[in-house]
C-alpha atoms as a PDB file:
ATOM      1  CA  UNK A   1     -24.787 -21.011  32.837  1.00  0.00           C
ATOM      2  CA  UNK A   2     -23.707 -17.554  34.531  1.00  0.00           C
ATOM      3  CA  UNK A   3     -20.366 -18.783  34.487  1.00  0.00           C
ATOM      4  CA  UNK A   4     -20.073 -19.657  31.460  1.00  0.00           C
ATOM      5  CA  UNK A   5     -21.768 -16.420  30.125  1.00  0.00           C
ATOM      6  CA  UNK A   6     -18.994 -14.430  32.011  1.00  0.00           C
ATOM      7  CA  UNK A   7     -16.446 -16.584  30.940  1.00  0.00           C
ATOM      8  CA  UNK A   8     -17.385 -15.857  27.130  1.00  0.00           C
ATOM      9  CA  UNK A   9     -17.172 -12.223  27.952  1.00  0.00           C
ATOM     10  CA  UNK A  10     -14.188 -12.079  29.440  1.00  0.00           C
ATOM     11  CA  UNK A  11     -12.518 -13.904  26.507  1.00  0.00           C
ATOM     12  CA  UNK A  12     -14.337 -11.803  24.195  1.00  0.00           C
ATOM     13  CA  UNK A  13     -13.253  -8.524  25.978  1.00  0.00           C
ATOM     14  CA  UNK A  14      -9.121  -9.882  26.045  1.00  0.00           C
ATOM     15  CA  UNK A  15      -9.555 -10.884  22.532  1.00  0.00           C
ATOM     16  CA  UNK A  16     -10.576  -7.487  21.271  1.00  0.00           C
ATOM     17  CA  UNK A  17      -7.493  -5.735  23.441  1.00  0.00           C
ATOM     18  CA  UNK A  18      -5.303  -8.036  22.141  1.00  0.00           C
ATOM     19  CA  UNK A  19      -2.258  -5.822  20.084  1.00  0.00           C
ATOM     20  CA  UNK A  20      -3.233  -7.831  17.007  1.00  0.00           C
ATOM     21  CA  UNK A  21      -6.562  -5.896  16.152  1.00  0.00           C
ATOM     22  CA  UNK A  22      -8.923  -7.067  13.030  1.00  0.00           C
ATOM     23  CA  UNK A  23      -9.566  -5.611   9.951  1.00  0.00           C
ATOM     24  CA  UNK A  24     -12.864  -3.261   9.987  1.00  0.00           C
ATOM     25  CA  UNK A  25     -14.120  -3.107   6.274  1.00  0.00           C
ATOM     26  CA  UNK A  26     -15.102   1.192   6.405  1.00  0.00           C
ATOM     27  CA  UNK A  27     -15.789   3.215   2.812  1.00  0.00           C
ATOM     28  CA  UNK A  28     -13.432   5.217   0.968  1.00  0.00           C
ATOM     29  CA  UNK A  29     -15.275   8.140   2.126  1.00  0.00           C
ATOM     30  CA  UNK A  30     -14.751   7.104   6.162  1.00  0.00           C
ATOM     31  CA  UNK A  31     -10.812   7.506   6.123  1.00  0.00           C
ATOM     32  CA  UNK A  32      -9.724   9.815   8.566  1.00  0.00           C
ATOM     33  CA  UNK A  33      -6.261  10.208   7.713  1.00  0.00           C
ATOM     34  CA  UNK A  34      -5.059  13.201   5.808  1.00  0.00           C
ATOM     35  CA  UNK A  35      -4.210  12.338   2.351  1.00  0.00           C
ATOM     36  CA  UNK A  36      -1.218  14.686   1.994  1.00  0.00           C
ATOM     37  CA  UNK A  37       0.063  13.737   5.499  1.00  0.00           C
ATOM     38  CA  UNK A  38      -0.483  10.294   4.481  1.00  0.00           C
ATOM     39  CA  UNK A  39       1.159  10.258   1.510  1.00  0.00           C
ATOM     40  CA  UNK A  40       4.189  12.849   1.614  1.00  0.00           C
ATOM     41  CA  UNK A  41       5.054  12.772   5.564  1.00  0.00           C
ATOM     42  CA  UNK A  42       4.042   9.078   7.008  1.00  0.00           C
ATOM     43  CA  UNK A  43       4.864   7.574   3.211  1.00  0.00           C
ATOM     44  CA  UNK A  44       3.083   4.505   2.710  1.00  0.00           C
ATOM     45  CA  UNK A  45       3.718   0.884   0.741  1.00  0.00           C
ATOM     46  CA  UNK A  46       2.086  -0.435  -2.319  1.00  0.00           C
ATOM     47  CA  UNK A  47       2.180  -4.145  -3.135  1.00  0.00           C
ATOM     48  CA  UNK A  48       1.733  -5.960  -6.162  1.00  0.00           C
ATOM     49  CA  UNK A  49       1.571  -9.757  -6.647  1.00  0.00           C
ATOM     50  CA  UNK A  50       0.248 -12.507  -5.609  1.00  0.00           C
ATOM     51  CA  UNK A  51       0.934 -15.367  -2.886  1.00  0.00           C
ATOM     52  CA  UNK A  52       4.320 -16.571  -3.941  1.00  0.00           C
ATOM     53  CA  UNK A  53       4.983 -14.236  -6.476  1.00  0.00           C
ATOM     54  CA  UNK A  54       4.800 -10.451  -5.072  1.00  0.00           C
ATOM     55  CA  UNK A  55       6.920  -7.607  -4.266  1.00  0.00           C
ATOM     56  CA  UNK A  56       6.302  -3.995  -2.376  1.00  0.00           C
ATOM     57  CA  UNK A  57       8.077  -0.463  -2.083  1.00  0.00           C
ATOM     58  CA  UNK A  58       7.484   2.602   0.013  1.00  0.00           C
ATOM     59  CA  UNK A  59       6.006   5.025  -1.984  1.00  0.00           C
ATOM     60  CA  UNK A  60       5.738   9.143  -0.812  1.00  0.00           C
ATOM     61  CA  UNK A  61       4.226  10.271  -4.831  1.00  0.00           C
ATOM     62  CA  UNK A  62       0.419   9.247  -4.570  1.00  0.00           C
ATOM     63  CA  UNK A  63      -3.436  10.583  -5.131  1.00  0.00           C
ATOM     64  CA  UNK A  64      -6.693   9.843  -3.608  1.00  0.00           C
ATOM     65  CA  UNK A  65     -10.265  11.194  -4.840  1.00  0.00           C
ATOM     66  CA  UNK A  66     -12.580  10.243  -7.444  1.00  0.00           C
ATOM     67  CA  UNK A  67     -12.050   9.867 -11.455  1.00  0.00           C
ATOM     68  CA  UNK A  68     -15.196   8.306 -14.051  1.00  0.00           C
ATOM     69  CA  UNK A  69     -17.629   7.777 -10.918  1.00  0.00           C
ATOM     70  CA  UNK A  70     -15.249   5.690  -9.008  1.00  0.00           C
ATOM     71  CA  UNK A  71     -13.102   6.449  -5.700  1.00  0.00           C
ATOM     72  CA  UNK A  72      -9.483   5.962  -7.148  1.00  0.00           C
ATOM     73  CA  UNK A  73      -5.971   6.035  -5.364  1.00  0.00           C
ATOM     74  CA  UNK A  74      -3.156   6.811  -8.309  1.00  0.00           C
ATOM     75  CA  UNK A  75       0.284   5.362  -7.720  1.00  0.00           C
ATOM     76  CA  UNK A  76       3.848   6.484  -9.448  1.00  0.00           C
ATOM     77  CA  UNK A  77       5.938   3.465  -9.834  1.00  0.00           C
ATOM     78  CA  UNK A  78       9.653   4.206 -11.555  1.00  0.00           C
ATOM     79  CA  UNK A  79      10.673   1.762 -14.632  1.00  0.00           C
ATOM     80  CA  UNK A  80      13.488   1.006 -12.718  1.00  0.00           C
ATOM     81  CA  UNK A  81      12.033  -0.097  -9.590  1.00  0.00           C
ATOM     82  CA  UNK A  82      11.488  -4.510  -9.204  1.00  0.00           C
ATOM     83  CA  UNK A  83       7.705  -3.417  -8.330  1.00  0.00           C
ATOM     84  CA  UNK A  84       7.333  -2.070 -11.528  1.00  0.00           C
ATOM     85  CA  UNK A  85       6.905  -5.565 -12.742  1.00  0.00           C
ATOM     86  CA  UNK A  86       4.308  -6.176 -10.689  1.00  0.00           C
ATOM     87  CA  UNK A  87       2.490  -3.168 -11.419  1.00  0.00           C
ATOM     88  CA  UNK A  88       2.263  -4.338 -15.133  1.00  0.00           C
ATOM     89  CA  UNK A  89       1.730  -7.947 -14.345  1.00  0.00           C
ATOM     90  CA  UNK A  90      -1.553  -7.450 -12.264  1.00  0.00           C
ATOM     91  CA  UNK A  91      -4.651  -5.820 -12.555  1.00  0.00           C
ATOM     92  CA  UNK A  92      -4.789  -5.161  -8.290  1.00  0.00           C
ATOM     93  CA  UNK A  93      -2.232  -3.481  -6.065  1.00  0.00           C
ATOM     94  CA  UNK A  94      -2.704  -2.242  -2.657  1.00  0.00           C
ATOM     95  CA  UNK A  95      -1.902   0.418  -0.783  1.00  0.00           C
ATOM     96  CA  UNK A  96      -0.654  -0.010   2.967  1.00  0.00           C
ATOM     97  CA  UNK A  97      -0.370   2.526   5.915  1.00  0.00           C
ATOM     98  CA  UNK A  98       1.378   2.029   8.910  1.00  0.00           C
ATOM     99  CA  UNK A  99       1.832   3.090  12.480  1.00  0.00           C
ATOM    100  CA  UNK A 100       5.034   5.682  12.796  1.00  0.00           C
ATOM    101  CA  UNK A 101       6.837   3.477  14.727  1.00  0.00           C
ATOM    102  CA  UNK A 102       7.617   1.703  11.498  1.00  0.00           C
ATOM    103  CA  UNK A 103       9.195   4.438   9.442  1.00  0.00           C
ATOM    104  CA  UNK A 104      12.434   2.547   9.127  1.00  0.00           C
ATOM    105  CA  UNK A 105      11.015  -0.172   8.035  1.00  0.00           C
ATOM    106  CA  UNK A 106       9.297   1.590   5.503  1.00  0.00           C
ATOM    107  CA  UNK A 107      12.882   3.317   4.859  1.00  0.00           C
ATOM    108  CA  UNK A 108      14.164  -0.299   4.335  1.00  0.00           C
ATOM    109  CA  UNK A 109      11.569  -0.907   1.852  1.00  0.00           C
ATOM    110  CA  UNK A 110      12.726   1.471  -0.199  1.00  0.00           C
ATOM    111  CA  UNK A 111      16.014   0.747   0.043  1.00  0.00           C
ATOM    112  CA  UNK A 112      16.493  -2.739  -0.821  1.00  0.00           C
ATOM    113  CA  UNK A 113      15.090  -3.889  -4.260  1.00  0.00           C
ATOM    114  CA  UNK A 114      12.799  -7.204  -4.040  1.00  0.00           C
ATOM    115  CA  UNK A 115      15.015  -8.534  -6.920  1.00  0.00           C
ATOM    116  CA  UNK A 116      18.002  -8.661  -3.987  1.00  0.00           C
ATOM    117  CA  UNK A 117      15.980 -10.358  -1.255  1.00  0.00           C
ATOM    118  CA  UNK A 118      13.152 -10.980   0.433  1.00  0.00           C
ATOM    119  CA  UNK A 119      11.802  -7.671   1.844  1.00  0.00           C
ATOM    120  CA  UNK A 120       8.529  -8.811   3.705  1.00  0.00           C
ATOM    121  CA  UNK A 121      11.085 -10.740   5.767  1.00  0.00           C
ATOM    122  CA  UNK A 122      14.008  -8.422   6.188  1.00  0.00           C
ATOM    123  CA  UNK A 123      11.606  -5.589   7.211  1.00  0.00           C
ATOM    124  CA  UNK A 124       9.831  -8.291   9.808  1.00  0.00           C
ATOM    125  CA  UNK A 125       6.593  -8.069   8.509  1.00  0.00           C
ATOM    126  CA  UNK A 126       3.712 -10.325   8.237  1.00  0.00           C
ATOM    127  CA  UNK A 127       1.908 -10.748   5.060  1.00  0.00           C
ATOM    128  CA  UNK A 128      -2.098 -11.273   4.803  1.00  0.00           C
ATOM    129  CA  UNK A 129      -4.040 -11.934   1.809  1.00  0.00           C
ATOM    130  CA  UNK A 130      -7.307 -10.345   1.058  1.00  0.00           C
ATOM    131  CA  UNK A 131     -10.043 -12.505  -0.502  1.00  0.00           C
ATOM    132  CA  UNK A 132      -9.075 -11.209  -4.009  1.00  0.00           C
ATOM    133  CA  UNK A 133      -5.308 -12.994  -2.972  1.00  0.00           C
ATOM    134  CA  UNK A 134      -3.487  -9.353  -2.978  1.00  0.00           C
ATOM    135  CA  UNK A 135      -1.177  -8.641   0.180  1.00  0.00           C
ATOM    136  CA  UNK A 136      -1.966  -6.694   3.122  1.00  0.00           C
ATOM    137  CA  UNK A 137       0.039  -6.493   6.247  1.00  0.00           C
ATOM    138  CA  UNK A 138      -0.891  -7.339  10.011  1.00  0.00           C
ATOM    139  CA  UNK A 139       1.268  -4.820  11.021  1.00  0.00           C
ATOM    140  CA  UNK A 140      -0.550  -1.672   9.051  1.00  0.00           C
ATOM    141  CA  UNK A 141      -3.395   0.465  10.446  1.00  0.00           C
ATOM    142  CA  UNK A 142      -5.037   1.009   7.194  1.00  0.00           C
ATOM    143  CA  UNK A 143      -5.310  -1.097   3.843  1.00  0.00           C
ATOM    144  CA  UNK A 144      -6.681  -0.499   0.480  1.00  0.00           C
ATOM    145  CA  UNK A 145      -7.357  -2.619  -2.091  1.00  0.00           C
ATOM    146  CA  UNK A 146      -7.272  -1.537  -6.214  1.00  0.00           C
ATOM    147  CA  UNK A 147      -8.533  -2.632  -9.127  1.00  0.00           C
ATOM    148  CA  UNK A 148      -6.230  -0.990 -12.222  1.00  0.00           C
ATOM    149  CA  UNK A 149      -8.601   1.448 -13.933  1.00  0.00           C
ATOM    150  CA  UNK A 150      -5.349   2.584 -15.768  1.00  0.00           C
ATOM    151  CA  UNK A 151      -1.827   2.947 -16.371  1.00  0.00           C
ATOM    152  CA  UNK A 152       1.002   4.978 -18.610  1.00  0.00           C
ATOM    153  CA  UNK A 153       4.072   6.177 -18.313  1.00  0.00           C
ATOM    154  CA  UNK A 154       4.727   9.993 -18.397  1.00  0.00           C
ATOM    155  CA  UNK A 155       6.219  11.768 -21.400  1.00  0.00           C
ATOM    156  CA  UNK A 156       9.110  13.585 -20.544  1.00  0.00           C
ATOM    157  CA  UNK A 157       8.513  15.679 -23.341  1.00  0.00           C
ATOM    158  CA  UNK A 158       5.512  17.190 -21.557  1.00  0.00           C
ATOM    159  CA  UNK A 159       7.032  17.444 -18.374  1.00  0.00           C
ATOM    160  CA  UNK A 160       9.073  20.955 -17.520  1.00  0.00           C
ATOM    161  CA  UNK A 161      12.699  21.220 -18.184  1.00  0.00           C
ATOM    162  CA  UNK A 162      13.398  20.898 -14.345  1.00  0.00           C
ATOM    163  CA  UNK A 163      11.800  17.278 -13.878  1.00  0.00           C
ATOM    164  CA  UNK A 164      13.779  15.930 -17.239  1.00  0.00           C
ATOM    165  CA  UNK A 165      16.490  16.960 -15.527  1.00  0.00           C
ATOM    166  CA  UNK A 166      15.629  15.586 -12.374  1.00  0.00           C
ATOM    167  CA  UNK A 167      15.280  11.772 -14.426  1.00  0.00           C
ATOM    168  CA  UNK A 168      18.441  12.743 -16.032  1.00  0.00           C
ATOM    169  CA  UNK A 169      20.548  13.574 -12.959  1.00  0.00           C
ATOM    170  CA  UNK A 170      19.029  10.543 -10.918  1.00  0.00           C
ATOM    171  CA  UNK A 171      19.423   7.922 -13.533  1.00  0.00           C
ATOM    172  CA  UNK A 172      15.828   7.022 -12.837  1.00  0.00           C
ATOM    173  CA  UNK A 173      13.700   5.346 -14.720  1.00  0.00           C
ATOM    174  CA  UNK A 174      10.608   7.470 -15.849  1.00  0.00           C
ATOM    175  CA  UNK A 175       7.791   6.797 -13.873  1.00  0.00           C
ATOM    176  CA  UNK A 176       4.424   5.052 -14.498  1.00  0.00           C
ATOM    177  CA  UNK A 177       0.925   6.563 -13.449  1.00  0.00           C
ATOM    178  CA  UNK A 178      -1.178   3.745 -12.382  1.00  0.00           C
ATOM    179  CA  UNK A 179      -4.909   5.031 -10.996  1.00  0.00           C
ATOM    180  CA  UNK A 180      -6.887   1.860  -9.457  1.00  0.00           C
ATOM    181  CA  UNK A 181     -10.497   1.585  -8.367  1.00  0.00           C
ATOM    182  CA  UNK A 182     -10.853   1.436  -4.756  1.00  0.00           C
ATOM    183  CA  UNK A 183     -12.610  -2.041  -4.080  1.00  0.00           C
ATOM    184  CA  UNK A 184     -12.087  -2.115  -0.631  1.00  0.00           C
ATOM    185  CA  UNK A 185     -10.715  -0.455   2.911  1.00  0.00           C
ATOM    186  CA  UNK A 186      -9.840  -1.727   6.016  1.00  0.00           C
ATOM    187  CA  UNK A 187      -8.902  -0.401   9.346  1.00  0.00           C
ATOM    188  CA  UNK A 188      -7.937  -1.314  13.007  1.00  0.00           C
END
């Protein structure tokens, strides 16, 4: 029975050092990871879709804190972009961080349009479903799951001179605020 006790533990012990770590459900309030940094240095992916029918970008334009009671995270997709489809379609996206080691495939993601090819694959990553169906990634440290509280594209007739130029000179399409409820975060 000893034997078999230490046997148990020793699996259990290699299973949790494994490099494929599990998701650990923590609140909105327990993430550790500066949301400017987060956001504007170590960029991060949002996904929309479902099994089958899905599509993600990098994204580096983002929010995090609180709006009508509820811990939000508020997303700027551009008309132009494939994911914009998917923003519209569903009523969940998520939000992915990742390790720095995979900036360029986070560079690649915002390259190459979904509409062109298959990006999950071309970047090499592995796709995970949450119990809702929306994508996560095993490769990501952090996850977050939104419900869309809201959504509208900005007026570029209340926006300052310099940004209508900034659409104008990019050939851009304008963008679209989308604010979702934070249902759920995971790390590893």
């Amino acid at each position: 029975m000893k034997k078999i006790i230490n046997v148990l533990l020793i699996a259990i012990t290699i299973m949790s050092c494994g490099k494929n770590k599990t998701w650990q459900e923590i609140a909105p309030t327990d993430i550790e990871l500066n949301p400017l940094q987060m956001i504007d240095e170590d960029w991060l992916e949002v996904s929309a879709g479902k099994e089958g029918n899905m599509n993600l970008m990098t994204i580096s334009w983002g929010g995090i804190g609180e709006l009508w009671g509820k811990p939000v995270f508020t997303v700027y997709v551009s008309t132009s972009r494939y994911t914009h489809k998917f923003m519209e379609e569903n009523d969940y996206f998520t939000i992915t961080h990742f390790p720095a080691s995979f900036r360029d495939k986070l560079s690649y993601l915002g390259r190459i349009s979904g509409r062109d090819e298959d990006k999950v694959a071309g970047a090499g990553l592995t796709v995970e479903f949450t119990e809702l169906g929306n994508p996560i990634y095993a490769e990501a440290d952090l996850a977050i799951e939104c419900k869309k509280l809201y959504g509208q594209q900005f007026d570029p007739n209340l926006m300052p001179a310099e940004q209508r130029a900034w659409y104008e000179r990019t050939g851009l399409g304008i963008h679209y605020m989308y604010i979702g409820e934070i249902l759920h975060v995971w790390k590893k």
